[in-house]
N, C-alpha and C. Protein backbone atom coordinates (compact mmCIF):
# COMPACT_ATOMS: atom_id res chain seq x y z
N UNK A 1 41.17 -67.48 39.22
CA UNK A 1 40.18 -67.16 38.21
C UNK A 1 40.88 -66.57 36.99
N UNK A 2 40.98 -67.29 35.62
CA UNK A 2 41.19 -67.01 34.18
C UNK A 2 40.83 -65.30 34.38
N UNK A 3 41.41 -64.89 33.57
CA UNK A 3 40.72 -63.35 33.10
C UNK A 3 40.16 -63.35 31.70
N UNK A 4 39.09 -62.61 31.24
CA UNK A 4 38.33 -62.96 29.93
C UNK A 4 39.44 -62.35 29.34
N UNK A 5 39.63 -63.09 27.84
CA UNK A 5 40.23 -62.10 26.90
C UNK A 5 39.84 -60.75 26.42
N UNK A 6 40.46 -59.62 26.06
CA UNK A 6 39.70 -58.73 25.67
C UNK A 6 39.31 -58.87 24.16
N UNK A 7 39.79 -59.28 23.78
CA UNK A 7 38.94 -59.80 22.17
C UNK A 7 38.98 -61.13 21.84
N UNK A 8 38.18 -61.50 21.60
CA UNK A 8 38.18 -62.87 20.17
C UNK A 8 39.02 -62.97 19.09
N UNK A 9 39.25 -63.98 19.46
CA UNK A 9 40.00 -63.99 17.99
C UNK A 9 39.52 -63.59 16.39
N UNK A 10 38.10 -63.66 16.55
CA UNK A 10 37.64 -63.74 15.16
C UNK A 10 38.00 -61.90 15.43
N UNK A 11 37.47 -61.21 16.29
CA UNK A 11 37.48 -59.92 16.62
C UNK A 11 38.85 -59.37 16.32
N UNK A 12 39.80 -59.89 16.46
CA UNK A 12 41.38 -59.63 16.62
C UNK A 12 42.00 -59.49 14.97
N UNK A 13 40.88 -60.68 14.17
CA UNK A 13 41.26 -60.92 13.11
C UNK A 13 40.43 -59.48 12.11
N UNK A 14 39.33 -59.44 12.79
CA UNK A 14 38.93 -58.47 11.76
C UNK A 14 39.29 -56.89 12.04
N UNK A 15 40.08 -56.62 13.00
CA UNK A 15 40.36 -55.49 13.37
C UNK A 15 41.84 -55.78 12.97
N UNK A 16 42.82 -56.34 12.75
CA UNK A 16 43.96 -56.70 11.82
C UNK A 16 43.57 -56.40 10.13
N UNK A 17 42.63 -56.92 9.76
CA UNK A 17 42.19 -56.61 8.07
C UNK A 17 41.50 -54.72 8.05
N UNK A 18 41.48 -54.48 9.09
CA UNK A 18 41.22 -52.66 9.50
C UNK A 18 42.02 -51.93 9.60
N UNK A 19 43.08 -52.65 9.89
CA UNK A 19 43.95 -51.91 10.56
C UNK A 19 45.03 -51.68 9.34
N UNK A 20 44.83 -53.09 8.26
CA UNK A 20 45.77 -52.86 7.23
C UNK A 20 45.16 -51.55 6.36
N UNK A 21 43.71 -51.30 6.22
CA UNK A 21 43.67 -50.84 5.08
C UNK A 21 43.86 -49.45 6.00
N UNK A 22 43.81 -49.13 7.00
CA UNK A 22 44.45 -47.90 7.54
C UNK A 22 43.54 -47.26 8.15
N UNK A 23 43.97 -45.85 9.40
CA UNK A 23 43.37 -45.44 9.42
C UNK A 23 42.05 -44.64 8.98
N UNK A 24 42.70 -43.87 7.79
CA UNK A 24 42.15 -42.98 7.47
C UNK A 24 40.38 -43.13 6.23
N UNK A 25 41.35 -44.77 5.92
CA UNK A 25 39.97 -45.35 5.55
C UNK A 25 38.96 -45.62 6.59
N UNK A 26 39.32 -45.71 7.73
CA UNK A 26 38.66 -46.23 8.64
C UNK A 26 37.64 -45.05 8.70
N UNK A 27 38.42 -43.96 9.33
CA UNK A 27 37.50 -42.92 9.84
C UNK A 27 36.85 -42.31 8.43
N UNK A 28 37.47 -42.63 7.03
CA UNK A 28 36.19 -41.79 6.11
C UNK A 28 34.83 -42.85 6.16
N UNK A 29 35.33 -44.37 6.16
CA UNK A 29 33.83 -45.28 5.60
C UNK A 29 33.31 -45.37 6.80
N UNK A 30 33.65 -45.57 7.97
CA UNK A 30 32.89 -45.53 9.41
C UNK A 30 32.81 -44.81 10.02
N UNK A 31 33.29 -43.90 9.74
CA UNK A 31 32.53 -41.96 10.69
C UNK A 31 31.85 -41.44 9.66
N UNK A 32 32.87 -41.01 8.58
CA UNK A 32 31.88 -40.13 7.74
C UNK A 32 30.75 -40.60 6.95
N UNK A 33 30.85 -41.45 6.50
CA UNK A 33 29.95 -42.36 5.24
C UNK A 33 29.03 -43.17 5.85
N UNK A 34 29.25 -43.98 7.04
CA UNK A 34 28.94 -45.05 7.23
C UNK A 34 27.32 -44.08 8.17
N UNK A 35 28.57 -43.26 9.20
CA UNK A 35 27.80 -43.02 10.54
C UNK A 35 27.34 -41.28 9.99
N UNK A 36 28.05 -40.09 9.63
CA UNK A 36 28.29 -39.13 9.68
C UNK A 36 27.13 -38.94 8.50
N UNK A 37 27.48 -39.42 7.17
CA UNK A 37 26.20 -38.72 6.00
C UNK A 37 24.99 -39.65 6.23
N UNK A 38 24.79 -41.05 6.53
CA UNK A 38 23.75 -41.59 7.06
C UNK A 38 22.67 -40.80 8.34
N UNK A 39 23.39 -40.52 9.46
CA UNK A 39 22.70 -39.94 10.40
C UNK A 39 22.51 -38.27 10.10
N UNK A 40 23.16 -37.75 9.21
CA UNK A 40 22.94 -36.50 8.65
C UNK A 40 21.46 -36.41 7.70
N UNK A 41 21.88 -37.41 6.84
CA UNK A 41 20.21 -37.56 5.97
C UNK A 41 19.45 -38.04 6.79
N UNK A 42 19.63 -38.75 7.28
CA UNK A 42 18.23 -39.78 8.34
C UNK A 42 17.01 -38.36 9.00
N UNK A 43 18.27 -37.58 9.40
CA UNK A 43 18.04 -36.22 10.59
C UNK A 43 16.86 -34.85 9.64
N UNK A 44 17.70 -35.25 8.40
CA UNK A 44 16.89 -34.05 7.57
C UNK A 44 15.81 -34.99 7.06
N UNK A 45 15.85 -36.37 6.74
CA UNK A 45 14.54 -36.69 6.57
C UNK A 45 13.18 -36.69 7.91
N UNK A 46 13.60 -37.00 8.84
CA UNK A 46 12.88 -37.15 10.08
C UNK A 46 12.23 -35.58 9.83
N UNK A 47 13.47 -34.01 9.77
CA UNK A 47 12.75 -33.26 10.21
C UNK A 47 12.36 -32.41 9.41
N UNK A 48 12.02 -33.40 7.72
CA UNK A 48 11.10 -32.84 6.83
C UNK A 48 9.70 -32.80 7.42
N UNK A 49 9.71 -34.36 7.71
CA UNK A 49 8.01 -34.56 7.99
C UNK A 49 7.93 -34.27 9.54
N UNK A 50 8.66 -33.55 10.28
CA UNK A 50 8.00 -32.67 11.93
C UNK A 50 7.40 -31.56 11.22
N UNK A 51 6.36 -31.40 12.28
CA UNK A 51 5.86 -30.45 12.13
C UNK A 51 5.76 -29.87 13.55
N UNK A 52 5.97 -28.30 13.03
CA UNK A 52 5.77 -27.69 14.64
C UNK A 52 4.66 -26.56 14.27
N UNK A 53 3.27 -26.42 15.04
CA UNK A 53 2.90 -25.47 14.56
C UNK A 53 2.12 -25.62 13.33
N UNK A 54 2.02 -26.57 12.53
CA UNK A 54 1.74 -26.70 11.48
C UNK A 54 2.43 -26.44 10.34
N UNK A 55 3.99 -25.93 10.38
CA UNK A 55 5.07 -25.39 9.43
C UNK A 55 6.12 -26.27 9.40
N UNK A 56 6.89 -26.77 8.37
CA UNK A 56 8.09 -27.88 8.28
C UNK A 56 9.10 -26.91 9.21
N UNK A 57 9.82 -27.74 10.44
CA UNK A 57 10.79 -27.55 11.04
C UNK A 57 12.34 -27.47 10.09
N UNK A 58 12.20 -28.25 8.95
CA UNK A 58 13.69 -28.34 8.33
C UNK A 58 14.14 -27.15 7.54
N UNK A 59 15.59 -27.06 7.40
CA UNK A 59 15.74 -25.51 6.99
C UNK A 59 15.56 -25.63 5.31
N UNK A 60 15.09 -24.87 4.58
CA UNK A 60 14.53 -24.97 2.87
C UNK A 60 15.85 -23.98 2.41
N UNK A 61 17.22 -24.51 2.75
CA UNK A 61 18.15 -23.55 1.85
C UNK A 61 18.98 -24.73 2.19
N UNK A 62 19.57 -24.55 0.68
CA UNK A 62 20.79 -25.50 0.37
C UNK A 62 22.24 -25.49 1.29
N UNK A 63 22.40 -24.69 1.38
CA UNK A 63 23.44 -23.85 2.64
C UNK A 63 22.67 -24.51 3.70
N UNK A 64 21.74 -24.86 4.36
CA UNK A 64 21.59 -25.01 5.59
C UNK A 64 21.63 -26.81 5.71
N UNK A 65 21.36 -26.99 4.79
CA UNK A 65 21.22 -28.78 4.48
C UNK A 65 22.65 -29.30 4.04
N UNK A 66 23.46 -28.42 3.49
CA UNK A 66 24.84 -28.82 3.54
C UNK A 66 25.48 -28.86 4.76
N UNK A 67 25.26 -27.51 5.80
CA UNK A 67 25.51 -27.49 6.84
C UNK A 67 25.18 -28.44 7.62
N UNK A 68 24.04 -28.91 7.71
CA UNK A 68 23.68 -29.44 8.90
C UNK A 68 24.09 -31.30 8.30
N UNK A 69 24.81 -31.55 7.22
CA UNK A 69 25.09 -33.14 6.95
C UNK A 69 26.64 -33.18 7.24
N UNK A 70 27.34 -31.96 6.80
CA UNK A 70 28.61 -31.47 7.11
C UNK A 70 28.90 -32.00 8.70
N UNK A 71 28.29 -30.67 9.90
CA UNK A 71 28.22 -31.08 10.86
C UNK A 71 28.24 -32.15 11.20
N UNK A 72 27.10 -33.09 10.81
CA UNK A 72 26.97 -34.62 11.21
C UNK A 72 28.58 -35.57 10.82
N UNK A 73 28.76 -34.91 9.60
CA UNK A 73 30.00 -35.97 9.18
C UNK A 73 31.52 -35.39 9.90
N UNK A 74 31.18 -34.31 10.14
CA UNK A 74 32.76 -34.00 11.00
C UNK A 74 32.41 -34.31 12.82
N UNK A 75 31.38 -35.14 13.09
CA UNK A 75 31.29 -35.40 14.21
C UNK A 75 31.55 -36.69 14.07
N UNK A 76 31.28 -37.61 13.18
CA UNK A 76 31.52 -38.51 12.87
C UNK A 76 32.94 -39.11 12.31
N UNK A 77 33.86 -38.21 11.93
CA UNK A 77 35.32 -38.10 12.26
C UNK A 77 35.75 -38.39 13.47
N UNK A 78 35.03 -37.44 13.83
CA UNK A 78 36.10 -37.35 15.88
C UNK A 78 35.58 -38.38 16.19
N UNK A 79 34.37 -39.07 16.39
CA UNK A 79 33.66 -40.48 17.05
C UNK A 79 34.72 -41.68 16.72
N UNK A 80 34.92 -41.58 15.07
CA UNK A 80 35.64 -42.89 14.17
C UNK A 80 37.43 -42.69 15.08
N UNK A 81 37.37 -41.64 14.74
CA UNK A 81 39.12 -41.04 15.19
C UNK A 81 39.05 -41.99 16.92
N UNK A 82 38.64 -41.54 17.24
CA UNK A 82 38.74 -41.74 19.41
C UNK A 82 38.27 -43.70 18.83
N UNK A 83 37.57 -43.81 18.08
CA UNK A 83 36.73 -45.01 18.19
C UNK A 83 38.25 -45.90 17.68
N UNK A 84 38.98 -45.73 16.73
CA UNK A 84 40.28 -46.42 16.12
C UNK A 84 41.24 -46.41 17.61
N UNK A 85 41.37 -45.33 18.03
CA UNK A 85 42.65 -45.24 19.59
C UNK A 85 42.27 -46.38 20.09
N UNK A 86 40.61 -46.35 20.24
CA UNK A 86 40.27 -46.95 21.67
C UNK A 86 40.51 -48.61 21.24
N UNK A 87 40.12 -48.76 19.83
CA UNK A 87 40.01 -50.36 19.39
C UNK A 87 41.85 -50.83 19.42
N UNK A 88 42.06 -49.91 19.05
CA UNK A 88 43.98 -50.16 18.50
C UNK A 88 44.43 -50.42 20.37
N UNK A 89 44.40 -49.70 21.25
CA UNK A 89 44.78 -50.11 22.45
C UNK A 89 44.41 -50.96 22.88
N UNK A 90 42.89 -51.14 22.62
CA UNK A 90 42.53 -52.86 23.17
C UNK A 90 43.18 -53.80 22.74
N UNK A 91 43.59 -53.60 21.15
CA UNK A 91 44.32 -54.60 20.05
C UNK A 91 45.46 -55.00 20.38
N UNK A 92 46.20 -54.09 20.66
CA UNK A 92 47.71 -53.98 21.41
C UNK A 92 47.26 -54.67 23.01
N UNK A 93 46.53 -54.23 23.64
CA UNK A 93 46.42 -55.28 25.20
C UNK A 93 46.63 -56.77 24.62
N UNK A 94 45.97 -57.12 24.11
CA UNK A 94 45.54 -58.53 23.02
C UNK A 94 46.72 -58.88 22.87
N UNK A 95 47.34 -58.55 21.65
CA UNK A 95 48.48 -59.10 21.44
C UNK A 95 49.70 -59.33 22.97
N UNK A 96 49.55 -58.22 23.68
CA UNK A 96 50.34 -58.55 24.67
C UNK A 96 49.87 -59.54 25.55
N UNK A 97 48.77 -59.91 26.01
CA UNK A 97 48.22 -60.72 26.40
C UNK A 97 48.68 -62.04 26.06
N UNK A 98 48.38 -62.33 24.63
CA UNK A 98 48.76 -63.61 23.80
C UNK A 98 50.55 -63.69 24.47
N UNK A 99 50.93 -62.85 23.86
CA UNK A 99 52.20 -62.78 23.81
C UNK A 99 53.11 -63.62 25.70
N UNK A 100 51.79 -63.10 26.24
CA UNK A 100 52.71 -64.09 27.57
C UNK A 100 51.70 -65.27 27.68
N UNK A 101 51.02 -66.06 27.17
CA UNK A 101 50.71 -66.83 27.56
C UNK A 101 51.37 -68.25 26.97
């Protein structure tokens, strides 16, 4: 029984055009930007309109809305960061893979 490849080629190819423009682009446009200030606003819009009680749940100070998009985007670092290891080792299986066949 063949073993599946772990990537596609088209997959192989677009994680090669990622890999050129580098890490660090990686983890600002796809942790912070992409995933990190998106799910940060999404979060303060959702918990404008909760209501608990009849009172807005979201915090009404600038300090707390910086905080809480901040948070989101430095979690979204470490996600992008572990998320590049994990793609780059698969990438590297790949090539070795190719490489003996």
């Amino acid at each position: 029984m063949a073993n599946k490849a772990l990537l596609s080629d088209k997959a192989a190819r677009h994680w090669e055009r990622a890999r050129i423009k580098g890490m660090w682009r990686y983890i600002l446009v796809h942790g912070v930007l992409l995933w990190g200030l998106s799910v940060g606003v999404g979060s303060l819009l959702f918990l404008a309109f909760a209501k608990r009680n009849g009172e807005v749940v979201a915090s009404d100070s600038l300090s707390g809305t910086v905080i809480h998009i901040a948070g989101f985007c430095l979690a979204g670092l470490l996600f992008s960061y572990l998320q590049w290891r994990a793609k780059e080792k698969i990438y590297q299986r790949h090539l070795a893979e190719k490489g003996n066949e």
